[in-house]
Protein backbone atom coordinates (compact mmCIF):
# COMPACT_ATOMS: atom_id res chain seq x y z
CA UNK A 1 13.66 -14.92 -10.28
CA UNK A 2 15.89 -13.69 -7.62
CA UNK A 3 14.72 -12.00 -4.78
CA UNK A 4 16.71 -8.79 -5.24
CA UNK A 5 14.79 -9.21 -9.00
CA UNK A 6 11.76 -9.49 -7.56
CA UNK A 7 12.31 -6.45 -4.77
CA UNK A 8 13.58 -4.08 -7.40
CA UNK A 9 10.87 -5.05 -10.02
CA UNK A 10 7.95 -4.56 -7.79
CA UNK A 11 9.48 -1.07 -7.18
CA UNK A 12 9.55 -0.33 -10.49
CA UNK A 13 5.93 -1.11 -11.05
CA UNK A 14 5.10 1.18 -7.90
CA UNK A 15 7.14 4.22 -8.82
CA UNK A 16 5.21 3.58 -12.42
CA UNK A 17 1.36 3.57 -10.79
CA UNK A 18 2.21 6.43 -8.48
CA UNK A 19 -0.19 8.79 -9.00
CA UNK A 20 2.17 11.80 -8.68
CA UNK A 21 3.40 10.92 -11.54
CA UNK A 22 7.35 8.84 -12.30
CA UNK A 23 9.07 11.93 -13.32
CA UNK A 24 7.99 13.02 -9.95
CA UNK A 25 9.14 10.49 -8.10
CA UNK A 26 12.42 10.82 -9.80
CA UNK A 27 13.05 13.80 -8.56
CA UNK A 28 12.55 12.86 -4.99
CA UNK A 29 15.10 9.81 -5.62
CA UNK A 30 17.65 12.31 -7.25
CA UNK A 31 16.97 14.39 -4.42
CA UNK A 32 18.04 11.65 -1.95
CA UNK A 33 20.72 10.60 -3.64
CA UNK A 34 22.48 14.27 -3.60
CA UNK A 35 20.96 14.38 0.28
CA UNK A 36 23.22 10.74 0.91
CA UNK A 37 26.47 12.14 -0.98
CA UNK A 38 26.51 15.32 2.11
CA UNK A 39 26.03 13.05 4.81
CA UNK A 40 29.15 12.84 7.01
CA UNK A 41 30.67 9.49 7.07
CA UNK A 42 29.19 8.23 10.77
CA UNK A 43 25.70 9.40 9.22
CA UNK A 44 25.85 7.30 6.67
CA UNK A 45 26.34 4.02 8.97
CA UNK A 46 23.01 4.28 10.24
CA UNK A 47 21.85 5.24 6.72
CA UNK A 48 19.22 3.06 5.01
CA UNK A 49 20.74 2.63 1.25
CA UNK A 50 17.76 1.30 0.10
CA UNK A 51 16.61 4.96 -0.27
CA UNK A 52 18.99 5.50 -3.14
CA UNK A 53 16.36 3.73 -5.58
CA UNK A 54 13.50 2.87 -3.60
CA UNK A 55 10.82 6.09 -2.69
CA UNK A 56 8.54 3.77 -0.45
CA UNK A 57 10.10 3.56 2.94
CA UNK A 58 7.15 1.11 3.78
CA UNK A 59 8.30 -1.88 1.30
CA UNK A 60 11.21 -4.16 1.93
CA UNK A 61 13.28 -6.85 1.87
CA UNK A 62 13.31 -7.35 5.58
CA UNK A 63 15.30 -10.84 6.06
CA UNK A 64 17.13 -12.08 2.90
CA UNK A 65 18.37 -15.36 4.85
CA UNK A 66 21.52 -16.92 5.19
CA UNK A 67 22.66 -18.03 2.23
CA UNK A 68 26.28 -18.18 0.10
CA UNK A 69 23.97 -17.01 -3.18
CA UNK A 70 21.27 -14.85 -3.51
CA UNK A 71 18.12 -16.97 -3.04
CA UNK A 72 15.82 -17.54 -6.34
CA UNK A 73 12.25 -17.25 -5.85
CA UNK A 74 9.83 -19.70 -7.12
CA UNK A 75 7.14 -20.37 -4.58
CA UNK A 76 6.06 -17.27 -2.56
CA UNK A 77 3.88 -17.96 0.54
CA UNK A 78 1.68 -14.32 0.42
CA UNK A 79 -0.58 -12.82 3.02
CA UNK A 80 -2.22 -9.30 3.81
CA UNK A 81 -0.63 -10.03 7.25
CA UNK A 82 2.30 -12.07 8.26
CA UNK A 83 2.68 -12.98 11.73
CA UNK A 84 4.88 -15.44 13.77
CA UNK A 85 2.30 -17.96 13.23
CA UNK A 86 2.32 -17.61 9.10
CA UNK A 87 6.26 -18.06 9.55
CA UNK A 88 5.60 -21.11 11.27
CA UNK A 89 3.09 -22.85 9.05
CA UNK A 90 5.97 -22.08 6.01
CA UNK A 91 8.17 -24.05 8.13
CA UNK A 92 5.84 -26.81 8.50
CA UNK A 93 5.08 -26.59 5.16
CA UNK A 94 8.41 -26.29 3.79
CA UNK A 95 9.31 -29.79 6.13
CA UNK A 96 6.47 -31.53 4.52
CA UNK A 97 6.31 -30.83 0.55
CA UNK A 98 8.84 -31.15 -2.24
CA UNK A 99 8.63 -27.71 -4.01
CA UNK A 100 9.56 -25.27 -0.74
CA UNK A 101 8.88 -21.60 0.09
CA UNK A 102 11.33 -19.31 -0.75
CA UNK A 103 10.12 -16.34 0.18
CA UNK A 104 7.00 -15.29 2.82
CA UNK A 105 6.10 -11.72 1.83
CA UNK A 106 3.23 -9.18 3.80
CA UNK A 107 1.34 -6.80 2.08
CA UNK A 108 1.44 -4.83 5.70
CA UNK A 109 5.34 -3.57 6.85
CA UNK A 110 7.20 -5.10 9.65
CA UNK A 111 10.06 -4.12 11.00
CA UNK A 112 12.21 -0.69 9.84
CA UNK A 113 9.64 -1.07 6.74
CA UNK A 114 6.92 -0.19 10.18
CA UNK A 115 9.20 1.84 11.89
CA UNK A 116 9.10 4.23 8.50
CA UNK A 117 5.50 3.83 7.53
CA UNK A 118 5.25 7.59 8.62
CA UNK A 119 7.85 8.63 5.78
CA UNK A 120 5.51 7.44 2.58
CA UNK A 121 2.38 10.11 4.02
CA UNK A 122 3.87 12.72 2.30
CA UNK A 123 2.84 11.34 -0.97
CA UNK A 124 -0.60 12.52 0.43
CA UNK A 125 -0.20 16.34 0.25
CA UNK A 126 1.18 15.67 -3.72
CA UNK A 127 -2.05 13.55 -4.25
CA UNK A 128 -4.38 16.55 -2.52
CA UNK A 129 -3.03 19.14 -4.54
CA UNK A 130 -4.42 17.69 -7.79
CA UNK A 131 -8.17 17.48 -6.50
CA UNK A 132 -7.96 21.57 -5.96
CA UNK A 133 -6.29 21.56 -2.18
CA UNK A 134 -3.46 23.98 -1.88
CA UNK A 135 -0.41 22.37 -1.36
CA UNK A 136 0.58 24.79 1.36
CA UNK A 137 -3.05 23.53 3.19
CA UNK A 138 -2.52 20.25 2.30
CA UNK A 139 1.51 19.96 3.57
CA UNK A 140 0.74 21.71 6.45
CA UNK A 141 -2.01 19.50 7.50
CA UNK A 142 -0.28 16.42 6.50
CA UNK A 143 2.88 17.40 8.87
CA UNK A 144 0.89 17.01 11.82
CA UNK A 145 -0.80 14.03 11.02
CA UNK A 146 2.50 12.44 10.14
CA UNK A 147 4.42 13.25 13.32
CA UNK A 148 1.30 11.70 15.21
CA UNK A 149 1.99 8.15 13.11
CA UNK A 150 5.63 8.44 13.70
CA UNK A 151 5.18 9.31 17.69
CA UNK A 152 2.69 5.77 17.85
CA UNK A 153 5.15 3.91 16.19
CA UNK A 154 7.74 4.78 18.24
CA UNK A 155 6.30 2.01 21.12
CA UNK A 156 6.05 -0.90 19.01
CA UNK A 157 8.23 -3.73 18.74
CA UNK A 158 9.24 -4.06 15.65
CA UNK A 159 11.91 -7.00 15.04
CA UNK A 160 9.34 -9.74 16.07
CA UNK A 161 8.29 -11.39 12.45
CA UNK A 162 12.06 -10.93 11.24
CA UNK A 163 12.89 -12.42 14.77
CA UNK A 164 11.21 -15.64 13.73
CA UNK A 165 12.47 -15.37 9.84
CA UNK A 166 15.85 -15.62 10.60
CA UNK A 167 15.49 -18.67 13.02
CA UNK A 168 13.35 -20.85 10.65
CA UNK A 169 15.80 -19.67 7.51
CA UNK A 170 13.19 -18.23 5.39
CA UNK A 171 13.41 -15.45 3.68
CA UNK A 172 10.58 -12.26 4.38
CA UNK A 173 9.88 -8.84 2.50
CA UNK A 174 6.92 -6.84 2.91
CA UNK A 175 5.39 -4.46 -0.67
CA UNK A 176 3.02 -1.81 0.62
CA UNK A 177 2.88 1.36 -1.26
CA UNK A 178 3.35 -0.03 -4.25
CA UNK A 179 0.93 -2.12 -4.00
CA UNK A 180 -1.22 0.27 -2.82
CA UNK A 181 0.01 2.70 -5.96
CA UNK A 182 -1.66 0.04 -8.47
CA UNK A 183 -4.97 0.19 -6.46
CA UNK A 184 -5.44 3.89 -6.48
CA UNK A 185 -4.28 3.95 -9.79
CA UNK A 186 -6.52 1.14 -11.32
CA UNK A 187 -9.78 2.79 -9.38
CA UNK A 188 -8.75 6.21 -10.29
CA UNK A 189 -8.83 5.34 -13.81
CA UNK A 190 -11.30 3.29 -14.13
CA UNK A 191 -13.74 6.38 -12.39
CA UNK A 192 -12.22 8.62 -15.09
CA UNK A 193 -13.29 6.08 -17.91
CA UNK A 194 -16.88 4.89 -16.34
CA UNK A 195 -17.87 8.37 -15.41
CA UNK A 196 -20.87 6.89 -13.24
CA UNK A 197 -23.03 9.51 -12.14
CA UNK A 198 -25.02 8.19 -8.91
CA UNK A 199 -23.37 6.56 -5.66
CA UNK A 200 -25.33 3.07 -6.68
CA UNK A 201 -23.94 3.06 -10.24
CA UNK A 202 -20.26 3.36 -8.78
CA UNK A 203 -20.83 0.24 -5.97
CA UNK A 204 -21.99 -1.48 -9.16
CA UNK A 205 -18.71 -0.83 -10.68
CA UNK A 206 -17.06 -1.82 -7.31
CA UNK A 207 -19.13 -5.04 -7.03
CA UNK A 208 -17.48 -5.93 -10.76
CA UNK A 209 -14.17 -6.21 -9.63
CA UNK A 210 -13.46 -10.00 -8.75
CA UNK A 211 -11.83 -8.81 -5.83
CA UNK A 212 -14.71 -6.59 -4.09
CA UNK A 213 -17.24 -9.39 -5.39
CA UNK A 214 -15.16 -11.65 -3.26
CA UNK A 215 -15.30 -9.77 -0.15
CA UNK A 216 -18.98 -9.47 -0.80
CA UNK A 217 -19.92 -12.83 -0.56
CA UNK A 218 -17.41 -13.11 2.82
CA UNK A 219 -19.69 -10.73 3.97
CA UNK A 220 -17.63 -7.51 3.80
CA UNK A 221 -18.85 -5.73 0.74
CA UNK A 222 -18.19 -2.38 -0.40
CA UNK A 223 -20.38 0.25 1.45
CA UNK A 224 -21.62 3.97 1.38
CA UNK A 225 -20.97 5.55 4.48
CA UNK A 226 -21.60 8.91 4.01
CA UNK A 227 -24.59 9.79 1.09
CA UNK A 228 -26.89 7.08 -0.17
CA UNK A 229 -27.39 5.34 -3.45
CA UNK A 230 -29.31 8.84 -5.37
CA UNK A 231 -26.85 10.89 -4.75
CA UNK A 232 -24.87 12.29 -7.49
CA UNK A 233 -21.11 11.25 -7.44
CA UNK A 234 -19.92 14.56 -8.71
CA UNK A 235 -16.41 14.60 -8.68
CA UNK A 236 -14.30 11.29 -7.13
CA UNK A 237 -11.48 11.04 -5.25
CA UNK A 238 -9.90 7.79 -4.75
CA UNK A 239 -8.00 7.90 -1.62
CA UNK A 240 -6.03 4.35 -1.40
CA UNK A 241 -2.49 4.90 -1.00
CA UNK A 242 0.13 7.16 1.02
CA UNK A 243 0.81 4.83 4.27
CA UNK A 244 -2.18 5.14 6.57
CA UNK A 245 -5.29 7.57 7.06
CA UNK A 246 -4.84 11.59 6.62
CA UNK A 247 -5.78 14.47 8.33
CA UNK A 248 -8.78 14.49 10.11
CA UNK A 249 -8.83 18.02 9.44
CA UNK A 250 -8.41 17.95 5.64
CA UNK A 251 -12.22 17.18 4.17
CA UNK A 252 -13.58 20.74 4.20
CA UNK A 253 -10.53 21.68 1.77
CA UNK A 254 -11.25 18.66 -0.55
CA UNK A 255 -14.87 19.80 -0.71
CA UNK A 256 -13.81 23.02 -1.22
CA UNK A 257 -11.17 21.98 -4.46
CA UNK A 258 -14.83 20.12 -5.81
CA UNK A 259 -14.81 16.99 -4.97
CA UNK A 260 -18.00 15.05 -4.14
CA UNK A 261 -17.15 11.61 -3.49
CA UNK A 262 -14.71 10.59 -1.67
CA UNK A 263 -13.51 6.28 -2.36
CA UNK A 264 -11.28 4.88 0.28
CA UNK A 265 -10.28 1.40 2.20
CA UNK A 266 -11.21 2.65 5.30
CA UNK A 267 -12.11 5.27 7.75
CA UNK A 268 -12.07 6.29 11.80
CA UNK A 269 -15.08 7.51 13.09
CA UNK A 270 -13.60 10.88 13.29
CA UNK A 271 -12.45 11.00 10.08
CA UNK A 272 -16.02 9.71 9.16
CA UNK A 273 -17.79 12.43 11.39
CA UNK A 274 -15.51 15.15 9.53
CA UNK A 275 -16.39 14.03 5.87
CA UNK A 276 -19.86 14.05 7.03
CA UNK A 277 -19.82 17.88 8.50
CA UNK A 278 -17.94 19.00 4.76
CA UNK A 279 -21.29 17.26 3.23
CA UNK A 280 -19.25 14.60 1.42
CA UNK A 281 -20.10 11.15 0.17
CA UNK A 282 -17.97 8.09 1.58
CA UNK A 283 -17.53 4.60 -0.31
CA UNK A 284 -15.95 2.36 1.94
CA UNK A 285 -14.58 -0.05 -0.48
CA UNK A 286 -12.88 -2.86 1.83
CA UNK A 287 -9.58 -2.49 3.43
CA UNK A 288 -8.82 -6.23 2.70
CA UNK A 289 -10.01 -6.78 -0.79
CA UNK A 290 -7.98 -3.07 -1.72
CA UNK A 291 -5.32 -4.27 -0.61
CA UNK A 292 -5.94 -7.95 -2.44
CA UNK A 293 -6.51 -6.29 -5.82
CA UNK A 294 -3.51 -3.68 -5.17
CA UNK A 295 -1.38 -6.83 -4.72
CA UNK A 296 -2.82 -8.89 -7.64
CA UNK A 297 -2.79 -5.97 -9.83
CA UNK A 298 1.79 -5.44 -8.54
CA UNK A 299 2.14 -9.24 -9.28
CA UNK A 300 0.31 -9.25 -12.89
CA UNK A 301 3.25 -7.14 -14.33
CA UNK A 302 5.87 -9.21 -12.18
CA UNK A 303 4.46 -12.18 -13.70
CA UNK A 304 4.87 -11.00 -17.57
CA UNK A 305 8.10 -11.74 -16.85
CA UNK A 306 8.18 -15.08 -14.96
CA UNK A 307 5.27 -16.97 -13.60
CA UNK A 308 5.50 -17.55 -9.92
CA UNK A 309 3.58 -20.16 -7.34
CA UNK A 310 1.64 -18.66 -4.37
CA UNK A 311 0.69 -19.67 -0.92
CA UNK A 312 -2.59 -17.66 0.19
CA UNK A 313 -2.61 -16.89 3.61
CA UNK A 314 -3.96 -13.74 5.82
CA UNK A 315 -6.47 -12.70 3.69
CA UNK A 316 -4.53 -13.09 0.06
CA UNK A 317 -5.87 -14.67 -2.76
CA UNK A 318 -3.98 -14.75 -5.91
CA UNK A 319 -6.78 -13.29 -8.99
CA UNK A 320 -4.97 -13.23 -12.43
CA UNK A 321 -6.18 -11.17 -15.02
């Protein structure tokens, strides 16, 4: 498959788990595209083209190596995180075996993917809306949270990992919120199916999943936060994808739409302290292992087209269903 294949199909399969809906997210790419035909001509220099079909500013081909032809991927070396040091052991690797790496991809973004991880957050006032928080509330809320992501980012060096890519010759992208699309999507559904009605009856649903029984015998299993195992699950919202963490300010307005239960990969303490003070329940479900299944769950449907060969590193393991 060739890697602008591969890019383009795992963008497909994100636009069709986004919760929001496709038709939505249609209308935000037609919106860009008339948005790109007004720009003057030194705008669109500086313009990221990309745009044009792809709504997930965090997910990218971030190196495509120098090459006369488009390289064909065969053998993907995969990792939660991708660091100089994961670049490095390709290399090696690629110096010692027959069948090479053609392509290292993160689940995490690097590079202008990282420098635009604020841009996918808005996806989070959509998602809001539909669990009963205005959309006014939940914009308003969400624009201050994202200018405090985009003013951290701001500081970090970015170019490192790609850096290192091009000088070893190989090839990086990094998928995030699509990824993190077939998560939300797969617990979301599965929660509307299941209907379990105590905290202990969803962890046993959680534990089910090969990829949270995984992290549970590494030692980092699912876990209640906020509530305890008696407590009815009322209402459930799975909070997965959209970039990063929310407002800190936004739990007394999901309580308020009727939500009970609240399933996400992780939490600050603040956030934490908040959910607590709007009396709602917290799963912590594993940042890790949702990002492990998100990914597994992306490459199943890349793979009913052609099967691919993996390299697990930083936390990846490859679980076919």
């Amino acid at each position: 498959m060739k890697l602008g294949k591969f890019y383009k199909k795992a963008i497909e399969v994100g636009i069709a788990n986004d919760l929001r809906g496709a038709d939505e997210v249609r209308k935000i790419l037609a919106e860009e595209n008339e948005r790109f035909k007004d720009l003057k001509d030194d705008d669109k220099k500086f313009y990221d083209r990309d745009k044009l079909f792809n709504p997930f500013a965090d997910s990218r081909i971030l190196f495509s190596g120098d090459f006369d032809d488009e390289p064909n991927i065969k053998k993907i070396m995969l990792g939660i995180d991708i660091e100089v040091g994961e670049l490095l052991l390709a290399h090696t690797l690629n110096r010692e075996q027959s069948a090479k790496i053609d392509l290292v991809l993160s689940h995490h973004p690097m590079g202008p993917a990282a420098a635009q991880l604020h841009d996918v957050m808005k996806l989070q006032a959509k998602l809001l809306s539909k669990v009963g928080v205005a959309i006014s509330v939940a914009e308003q809320l969400m624009e201050k949270r994202i200018g405090e992501i985009e003013r951290r980012l701001l500081s970090v060096n970015h170019t490192r990992e790609i850096d290192a890519a091009r000088l070893l010759g190989l090839p990086l992208m990094c998928l995030h919120t699509p990824a993190d699309n077939c998560v939300a999507r797969h617990l979301t559904k599965m929660l509307e199916r299941e209907k379990p009605n105590k905290l202990k009856d969803l962890m046993k649903l959680l534990r089910g999943i090969p990829e949270y029984e995984r992290a549970a015998r590494l030692q980092v299993p699912a876990k209640i936060v906020a509530g305890s195992d008696e407590n009815s699950c009322g209402k459930i919202y799975v909070d997965m994808t959209g970039g990063t963490e929310g407002s800190k300010d936004i739990f007394d307005k999901i309580a308020a739409g009727g939500v009970s239960t609240l399933v996400g990969m992780h939490f600050t303490e603040e956030h934490l302290t908040n959910a607590k003070k709007a009396n709602l329940n917290v799963v912590v479900a594993g940042h890790i292992s949702s990002d492990v299944l998100g990914l597994n769950l992306l490459l199943d449907r890349i793979e009913k087209e052609e099967k691919l060969e993996f390299v697990c590193v930083g936390g990846f393991e490859r679980i076919r269903r």
